[in-house]
PDB file of N, CA and C in Angstrom:
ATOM      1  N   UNK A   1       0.837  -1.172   0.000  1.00  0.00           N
ATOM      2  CA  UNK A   1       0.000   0.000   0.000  1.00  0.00           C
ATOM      3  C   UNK A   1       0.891   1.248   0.000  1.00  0.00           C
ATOM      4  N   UNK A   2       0.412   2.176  -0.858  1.00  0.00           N
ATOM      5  CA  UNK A   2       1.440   3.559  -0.606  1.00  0.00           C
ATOM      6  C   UNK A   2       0.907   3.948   0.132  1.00  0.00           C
ATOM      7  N   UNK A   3       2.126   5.242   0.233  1.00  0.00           N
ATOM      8  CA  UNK A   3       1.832   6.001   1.800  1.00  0.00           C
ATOM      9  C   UNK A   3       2.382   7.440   1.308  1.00  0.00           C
ATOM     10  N   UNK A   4       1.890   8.676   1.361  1.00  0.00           N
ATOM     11  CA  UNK A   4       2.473  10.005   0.875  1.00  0.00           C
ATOM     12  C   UNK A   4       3.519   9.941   1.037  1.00  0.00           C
ATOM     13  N   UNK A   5       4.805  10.947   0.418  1.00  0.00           N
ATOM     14  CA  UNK A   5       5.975  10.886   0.783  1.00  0.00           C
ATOM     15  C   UNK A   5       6.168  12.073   1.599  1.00  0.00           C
ATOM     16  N   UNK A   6       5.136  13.218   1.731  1.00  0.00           N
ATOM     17  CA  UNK A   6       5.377  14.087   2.806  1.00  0.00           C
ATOM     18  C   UNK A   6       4.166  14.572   2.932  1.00  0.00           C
ATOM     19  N   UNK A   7       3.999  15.797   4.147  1.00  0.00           N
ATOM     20  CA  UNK A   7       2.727  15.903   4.644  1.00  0.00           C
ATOM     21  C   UNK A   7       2.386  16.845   3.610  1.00  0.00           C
ATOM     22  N   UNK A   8       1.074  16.810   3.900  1.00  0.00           N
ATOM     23  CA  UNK A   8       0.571  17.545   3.057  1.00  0.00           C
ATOM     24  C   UNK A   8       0.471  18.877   4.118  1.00  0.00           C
ATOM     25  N   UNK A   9       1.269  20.474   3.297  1.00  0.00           N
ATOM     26  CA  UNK A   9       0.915  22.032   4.076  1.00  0.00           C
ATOM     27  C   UNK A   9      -0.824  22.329   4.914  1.00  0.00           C
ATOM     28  N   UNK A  10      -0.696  22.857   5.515  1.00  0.00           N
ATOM     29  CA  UNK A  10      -2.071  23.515   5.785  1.00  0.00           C
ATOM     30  C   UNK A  10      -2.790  24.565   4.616  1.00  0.00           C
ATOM     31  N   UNK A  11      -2.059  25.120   3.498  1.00  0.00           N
ATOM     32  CA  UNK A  11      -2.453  26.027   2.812  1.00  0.00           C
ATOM     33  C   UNK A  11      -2.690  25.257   1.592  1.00  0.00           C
ATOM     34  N   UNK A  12      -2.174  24.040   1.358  1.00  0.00           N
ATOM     35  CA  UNK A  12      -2.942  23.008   0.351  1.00  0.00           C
ATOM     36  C   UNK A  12      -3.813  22.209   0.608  1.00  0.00           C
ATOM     37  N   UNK A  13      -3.910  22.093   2.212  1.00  0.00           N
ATOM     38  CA  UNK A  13      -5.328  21.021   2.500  1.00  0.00           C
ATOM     39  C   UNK A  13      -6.315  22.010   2.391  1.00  0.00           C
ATOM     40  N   UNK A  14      -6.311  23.402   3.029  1.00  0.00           N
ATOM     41  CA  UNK A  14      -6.928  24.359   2.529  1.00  0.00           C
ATOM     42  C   UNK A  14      -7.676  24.652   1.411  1.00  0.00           C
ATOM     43  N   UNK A  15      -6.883  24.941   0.263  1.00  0.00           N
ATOM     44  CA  UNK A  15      -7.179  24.949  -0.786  1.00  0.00           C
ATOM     45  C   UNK A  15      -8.384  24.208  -1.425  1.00  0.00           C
ATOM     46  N   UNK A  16      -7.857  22.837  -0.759  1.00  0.00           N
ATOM     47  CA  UNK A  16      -9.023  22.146  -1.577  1.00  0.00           C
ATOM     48  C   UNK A  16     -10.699  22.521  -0.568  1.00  0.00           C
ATOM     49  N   UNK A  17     -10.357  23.264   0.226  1.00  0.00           N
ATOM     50  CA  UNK A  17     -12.139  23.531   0.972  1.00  0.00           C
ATOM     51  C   UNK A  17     -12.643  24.510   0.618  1.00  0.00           C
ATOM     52  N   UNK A  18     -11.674  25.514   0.130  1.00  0.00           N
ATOM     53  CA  UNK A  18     -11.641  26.888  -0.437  1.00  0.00           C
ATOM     54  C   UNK A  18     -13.485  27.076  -1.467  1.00  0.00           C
ATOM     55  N   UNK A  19     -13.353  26.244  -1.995  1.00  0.00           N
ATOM     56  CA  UNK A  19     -14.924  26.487  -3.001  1.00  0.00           C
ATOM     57  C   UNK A  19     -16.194  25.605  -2.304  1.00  0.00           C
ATOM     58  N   UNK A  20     -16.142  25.388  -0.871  1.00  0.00           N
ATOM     59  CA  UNK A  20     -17.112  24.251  -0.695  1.00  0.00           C
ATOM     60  C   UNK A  20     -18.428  25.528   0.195  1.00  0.00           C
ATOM     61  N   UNK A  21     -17.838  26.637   0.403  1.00  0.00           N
ATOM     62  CA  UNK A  21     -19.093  27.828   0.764  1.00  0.00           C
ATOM     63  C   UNK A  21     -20.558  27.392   0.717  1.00  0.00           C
ATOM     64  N   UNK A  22     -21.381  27.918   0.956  1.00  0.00           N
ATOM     65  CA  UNK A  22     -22.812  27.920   0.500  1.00  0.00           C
ATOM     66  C   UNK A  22     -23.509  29.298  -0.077  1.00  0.00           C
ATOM     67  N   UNK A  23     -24.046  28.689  -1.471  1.00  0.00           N
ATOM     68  CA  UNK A  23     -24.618  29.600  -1.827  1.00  0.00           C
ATOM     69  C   UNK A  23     -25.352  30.621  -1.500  1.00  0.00           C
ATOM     70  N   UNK A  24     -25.660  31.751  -1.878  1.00  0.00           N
ATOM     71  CA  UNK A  24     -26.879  32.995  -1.314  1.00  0.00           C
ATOM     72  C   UNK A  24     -27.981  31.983  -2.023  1.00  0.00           C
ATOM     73  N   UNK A  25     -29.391  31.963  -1.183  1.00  0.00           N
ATOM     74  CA  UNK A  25     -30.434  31.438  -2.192  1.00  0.00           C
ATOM     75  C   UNK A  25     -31.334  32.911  -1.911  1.00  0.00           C
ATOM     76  N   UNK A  26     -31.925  33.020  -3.218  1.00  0.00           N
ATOM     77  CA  UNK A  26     -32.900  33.667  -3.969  1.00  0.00           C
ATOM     78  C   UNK A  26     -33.783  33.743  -3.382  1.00  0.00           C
ATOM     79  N   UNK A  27     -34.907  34.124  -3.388  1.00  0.00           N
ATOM     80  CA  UNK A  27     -36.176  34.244  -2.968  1.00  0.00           C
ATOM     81  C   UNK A  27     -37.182  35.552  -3.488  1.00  0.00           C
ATOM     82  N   UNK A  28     -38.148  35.003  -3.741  1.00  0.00           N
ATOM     83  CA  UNK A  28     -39.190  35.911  -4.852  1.00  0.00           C
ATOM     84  C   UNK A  28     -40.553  36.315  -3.208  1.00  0.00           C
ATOM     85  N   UNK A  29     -41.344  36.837  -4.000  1.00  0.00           N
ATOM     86  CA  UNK A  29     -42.977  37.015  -2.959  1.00  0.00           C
ATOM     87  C   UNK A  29     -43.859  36.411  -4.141  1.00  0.00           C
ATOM     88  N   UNK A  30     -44.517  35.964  -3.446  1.00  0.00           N
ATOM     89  CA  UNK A  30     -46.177  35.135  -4.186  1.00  0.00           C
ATOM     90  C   UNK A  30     -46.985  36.055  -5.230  1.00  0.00           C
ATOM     91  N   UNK A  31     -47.220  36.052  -6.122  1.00  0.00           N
ATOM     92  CA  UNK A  31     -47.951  37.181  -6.620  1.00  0.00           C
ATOM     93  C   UNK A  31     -49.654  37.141  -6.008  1.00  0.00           C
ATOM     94  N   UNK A  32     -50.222  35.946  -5.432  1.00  0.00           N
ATOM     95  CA  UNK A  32     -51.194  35.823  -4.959  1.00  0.00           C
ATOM     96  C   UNK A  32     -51.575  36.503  -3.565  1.00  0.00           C
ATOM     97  N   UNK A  33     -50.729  36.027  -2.660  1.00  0.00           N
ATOM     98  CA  UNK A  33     -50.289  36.573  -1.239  1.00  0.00           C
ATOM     99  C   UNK A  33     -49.359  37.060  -0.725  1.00  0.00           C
ATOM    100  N   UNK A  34     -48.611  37.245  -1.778  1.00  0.00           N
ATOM    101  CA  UNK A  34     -47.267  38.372  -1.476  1.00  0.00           C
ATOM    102  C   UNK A  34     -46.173  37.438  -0.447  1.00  0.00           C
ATOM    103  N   UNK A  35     -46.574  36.064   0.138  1.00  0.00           N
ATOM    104  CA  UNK A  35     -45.735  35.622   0.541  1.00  0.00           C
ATOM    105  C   UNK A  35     -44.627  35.255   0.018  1.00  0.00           C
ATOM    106  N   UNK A  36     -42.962  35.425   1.080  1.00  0.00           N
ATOM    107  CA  UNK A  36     -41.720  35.054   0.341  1.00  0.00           C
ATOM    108  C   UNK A  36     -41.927  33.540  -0.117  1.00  0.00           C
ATOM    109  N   UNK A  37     -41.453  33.092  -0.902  1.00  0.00           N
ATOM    110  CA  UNK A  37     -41.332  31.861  -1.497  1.00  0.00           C
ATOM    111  C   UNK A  37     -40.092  31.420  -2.599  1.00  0.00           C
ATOM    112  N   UNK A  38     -39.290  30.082  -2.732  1.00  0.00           N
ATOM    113  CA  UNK A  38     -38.206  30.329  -3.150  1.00  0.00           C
ATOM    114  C   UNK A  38     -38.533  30.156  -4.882  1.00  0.00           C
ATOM    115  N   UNK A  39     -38.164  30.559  -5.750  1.00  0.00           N
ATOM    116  CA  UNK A  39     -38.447  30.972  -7.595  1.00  0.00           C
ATOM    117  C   UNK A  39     -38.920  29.180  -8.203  1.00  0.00           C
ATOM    118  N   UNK A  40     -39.862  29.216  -8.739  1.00  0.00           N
ATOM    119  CA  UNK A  40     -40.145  27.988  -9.593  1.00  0.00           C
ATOM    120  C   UNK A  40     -40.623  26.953  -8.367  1.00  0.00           C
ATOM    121  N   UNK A  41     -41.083  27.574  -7.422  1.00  0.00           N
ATOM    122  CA  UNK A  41     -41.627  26.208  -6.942  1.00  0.00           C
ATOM    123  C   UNK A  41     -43.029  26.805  -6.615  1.00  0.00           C
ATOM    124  N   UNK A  42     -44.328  25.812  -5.627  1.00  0.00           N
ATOM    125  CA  UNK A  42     -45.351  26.344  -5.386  1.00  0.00           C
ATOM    126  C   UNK A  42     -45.463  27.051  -4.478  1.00  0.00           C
ATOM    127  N   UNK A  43     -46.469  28.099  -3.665  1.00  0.00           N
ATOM    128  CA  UNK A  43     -46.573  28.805  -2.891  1.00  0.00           C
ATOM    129  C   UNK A  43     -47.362  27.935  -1.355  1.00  0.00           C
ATOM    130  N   UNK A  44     -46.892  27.913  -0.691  1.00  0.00           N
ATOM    131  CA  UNK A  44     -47.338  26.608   0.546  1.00  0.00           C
ATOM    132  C   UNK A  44     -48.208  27.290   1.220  1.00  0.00           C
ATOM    133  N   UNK A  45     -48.574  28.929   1.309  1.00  0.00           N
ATOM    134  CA  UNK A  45     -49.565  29.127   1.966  1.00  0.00           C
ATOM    135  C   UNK A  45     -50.991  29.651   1.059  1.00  0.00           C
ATOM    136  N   UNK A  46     -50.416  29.511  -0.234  1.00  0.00           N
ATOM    137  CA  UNK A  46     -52.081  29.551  -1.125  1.00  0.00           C
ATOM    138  C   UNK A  46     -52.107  28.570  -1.656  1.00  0.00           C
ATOM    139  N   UNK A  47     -51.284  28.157  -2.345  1.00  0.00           N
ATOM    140  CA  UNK A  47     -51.147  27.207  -3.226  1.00  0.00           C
ATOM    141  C   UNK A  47     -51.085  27.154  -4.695  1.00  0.00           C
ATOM    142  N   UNK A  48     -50.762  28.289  -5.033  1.00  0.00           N
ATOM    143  CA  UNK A  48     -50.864  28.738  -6.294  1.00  0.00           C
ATOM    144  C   UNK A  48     -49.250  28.759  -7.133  1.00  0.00           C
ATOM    145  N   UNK A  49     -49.107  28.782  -8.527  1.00  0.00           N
ATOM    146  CA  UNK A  49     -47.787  28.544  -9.035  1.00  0.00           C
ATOM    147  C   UNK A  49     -48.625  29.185 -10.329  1.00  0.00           C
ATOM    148  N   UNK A  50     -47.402  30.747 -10.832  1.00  0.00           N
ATOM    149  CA  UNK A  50     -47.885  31.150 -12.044  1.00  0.00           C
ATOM    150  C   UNK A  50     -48.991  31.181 -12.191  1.00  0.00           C
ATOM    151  N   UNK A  51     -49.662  31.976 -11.335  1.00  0.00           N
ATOM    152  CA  UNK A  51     -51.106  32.691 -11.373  1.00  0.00           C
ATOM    153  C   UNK A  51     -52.566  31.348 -11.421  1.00  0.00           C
ATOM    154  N   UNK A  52     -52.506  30.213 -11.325  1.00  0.00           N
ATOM    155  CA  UNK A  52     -53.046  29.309 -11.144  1.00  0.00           C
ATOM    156  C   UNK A  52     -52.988  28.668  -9.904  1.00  0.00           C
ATOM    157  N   UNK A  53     -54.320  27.986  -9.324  1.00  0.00           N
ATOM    158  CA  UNK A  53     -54.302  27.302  -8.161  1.00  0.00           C
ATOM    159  C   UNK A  53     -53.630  25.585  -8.464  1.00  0.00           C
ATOM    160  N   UNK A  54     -52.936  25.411  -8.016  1.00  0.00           N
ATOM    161  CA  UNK A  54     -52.451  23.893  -8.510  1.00  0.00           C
ATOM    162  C   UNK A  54     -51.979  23.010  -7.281  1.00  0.00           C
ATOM    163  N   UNK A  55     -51.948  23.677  -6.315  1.00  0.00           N
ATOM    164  CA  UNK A  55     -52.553  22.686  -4.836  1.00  0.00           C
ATOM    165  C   UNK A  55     -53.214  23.212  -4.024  1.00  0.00           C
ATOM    166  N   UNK A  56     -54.092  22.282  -3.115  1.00  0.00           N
ATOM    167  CA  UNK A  56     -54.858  22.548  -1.864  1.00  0.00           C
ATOM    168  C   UNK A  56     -54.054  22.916  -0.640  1.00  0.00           C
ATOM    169  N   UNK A  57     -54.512  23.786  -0.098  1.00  0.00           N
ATOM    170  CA  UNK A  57     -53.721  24.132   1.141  1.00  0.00           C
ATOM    171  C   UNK A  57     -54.318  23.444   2.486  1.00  0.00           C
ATOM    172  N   UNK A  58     -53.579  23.707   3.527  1.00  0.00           N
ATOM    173  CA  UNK A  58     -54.307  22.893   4.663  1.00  0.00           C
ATOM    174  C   UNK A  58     -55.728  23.451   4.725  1.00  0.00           C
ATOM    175  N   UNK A  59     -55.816  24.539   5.006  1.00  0.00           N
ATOM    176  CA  UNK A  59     -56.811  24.927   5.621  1.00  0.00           C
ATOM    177  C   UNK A  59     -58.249  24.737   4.631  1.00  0.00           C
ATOM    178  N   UNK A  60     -57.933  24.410   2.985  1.00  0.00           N
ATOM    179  CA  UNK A  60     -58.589  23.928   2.810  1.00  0.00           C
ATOM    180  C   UNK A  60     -59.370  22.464   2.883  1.00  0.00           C
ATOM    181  N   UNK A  61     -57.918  21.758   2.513  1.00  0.00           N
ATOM    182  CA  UNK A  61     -58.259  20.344   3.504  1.00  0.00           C
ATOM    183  C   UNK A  61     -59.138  20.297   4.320  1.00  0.00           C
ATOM    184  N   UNK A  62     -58.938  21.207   5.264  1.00  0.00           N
ATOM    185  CA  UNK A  62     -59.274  20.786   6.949  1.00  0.00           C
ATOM    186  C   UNK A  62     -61.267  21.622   6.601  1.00  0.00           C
ATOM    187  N   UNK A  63     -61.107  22.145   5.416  1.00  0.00           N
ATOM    188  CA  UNK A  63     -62.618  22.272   5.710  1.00  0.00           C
ATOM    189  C   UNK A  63     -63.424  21.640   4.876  1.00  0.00           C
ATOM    190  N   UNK A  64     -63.017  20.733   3.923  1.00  0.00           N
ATOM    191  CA  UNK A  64     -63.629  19.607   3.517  1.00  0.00           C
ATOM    192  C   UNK A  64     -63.603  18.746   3.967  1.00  0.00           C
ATOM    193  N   UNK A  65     -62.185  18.170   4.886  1.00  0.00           N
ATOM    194  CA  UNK A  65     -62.377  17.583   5.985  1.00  0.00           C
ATOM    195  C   UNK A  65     -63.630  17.454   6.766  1.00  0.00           C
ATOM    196  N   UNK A  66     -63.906  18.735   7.613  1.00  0.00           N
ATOM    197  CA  UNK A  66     -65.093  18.742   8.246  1.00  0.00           C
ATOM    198  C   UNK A  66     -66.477  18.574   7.882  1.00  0.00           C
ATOM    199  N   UNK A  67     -66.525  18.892   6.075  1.00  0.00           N
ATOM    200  CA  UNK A  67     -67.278  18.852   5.319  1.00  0.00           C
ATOM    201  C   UNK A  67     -67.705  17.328   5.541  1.00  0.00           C
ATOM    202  N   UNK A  68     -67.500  17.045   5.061  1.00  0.00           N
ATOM    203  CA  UNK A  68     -67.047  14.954   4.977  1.00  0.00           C
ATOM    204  C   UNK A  68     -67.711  14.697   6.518  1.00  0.00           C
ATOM    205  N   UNK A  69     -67.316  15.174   7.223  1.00  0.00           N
ATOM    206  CA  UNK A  69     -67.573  14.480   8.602  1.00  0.00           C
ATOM    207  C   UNK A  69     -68.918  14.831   8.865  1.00  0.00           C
ATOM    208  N   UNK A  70     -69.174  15.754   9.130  1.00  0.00           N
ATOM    209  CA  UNK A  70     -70.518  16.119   9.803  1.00  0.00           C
ATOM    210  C   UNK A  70     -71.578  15.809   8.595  1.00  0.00           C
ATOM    211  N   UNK A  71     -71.372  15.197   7.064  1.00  0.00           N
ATOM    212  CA  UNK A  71     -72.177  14.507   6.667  1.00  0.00           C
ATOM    213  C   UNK A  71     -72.699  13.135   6.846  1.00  0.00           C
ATOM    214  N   UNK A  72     -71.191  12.715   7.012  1.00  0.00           N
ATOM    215  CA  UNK A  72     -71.034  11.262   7.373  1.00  0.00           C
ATOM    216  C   UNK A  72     -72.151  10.929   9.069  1.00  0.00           C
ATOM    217  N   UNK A  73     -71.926  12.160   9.927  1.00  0.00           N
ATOM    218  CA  UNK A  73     -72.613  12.247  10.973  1.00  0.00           C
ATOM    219  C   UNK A  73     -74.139  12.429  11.057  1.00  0.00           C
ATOM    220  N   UNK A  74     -74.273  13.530  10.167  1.00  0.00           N
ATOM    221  CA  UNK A  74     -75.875  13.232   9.805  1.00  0.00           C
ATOM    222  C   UNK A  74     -76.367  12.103   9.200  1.00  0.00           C
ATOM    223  N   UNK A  75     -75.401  11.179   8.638  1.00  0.00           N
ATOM    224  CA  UNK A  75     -76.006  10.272   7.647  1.00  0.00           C
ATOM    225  C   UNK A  75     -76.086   8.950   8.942  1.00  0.00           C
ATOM    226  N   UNK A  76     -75.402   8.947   9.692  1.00  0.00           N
ATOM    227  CA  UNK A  76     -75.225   7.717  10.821  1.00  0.00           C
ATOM    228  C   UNK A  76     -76.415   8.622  12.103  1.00  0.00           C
ATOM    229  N   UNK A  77     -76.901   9.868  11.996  1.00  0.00           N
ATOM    230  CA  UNK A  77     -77.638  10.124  12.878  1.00  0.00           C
ATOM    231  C   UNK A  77     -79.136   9.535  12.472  1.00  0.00           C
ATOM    232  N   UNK A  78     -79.189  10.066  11.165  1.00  0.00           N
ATOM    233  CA  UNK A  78     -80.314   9.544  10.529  1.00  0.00           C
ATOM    234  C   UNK A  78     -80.512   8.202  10.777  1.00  0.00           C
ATOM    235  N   UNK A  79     -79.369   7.544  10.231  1.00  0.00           N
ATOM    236  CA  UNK A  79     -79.719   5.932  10.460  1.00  0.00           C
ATOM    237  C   UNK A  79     -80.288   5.244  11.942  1.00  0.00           C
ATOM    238  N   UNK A  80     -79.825   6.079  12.724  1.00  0.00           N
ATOM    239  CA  UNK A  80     -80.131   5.946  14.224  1.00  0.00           C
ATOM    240  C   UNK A  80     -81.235   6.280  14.415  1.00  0.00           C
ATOM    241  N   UNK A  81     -81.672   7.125  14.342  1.00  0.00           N
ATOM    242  CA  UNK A  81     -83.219   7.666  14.656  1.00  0.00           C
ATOM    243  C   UNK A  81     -83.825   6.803  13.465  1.00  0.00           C
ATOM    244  N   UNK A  82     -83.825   6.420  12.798  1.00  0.00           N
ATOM    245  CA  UNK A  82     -84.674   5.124  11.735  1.00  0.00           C
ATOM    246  C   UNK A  82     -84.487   4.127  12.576  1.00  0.00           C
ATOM    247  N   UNK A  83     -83.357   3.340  12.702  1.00  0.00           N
ATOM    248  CA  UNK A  83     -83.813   2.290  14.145  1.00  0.00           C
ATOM    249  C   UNK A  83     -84.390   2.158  15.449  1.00  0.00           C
ATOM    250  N   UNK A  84     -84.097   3.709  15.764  1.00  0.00           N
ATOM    251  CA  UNK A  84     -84.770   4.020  16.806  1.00  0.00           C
ATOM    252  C   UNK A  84     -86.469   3.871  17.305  1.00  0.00           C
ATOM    253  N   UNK A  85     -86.529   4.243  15.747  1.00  0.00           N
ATOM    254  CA  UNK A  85     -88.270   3.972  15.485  1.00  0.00           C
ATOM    255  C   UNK A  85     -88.949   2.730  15.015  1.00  0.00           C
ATOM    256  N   UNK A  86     -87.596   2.250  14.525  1.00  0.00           N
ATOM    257  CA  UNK A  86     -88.025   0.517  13.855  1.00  0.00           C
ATOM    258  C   UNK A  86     -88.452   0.110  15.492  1.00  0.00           C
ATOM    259  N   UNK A  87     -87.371  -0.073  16.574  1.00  0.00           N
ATOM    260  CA  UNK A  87     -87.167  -0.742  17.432  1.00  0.00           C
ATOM    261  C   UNK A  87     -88.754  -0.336  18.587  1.00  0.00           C
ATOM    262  N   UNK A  88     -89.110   1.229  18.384  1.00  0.00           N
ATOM    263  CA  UNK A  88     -90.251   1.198  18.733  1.00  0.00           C
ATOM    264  C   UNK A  88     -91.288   0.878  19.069  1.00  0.00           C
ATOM    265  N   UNK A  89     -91.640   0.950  17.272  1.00  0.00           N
ATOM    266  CA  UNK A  89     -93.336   0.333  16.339  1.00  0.00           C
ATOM    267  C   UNK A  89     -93.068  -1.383  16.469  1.00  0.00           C
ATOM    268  N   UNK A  90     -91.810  -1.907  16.852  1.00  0.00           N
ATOM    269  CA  UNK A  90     -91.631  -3.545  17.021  1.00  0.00           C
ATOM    270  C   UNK A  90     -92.363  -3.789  18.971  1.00  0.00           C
ATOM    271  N   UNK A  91     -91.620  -2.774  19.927  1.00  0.00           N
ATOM    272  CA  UNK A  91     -91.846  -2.881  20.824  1.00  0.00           C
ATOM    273  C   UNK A  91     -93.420  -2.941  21.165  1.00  0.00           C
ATOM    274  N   UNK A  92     -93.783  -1.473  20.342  1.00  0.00           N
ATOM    275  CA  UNK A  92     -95.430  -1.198  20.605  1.00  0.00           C
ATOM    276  C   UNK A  92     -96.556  -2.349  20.180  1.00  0.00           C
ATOM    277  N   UNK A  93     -96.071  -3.329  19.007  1.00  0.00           N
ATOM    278  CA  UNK A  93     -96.724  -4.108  18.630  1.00  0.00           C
ATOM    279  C   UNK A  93     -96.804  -5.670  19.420  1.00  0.00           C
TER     280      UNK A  93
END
């Protein structure tokens, strides 16, 4: 196995870290909500990209979410009060 033949300086191990920095990143505002957001991607608090809506945001989620539910709830309340009355008109008879 080789082995260097001398050390390597501090100003050549250097060197090689010299370009490993981090970039400045960019950042634009939403044209919808003026929120910062970084260039070419979607906007996370509308959801919009290039003047079009092209995802749902939470808060819309969360109100079709609720949408969904409290139908689903009327629809299992209903069903309840229909047995309720089956179990009735069975009792009364």
């Amino acid at each position: 196995m080789t082995v260097p033949k001398r050390k390597r300086s501090r100003a050549r191990r250097d060197k090689r870290f010299a370009n490993k920095g981090l970039a400045v990143r960019m950042f634009t505002t939403c044209a919808n909500c003026t929120e910062i957001i970084l260039p070419h991607q979607a906007c996370k608090a509308c959801g919009h990209y290039k003047g079009r809506q092209v995802i749902s945001t939470k808060t819309e989620r969360l109100v079709k979410r609720t949408d969904v539910r409290t139908e689903i709830a009327g629809k299992v309340a209903k069903r309840a009060g229909s047995s309720e009355a089956i179990d009735a008109s069975a009792q009364n008879a």
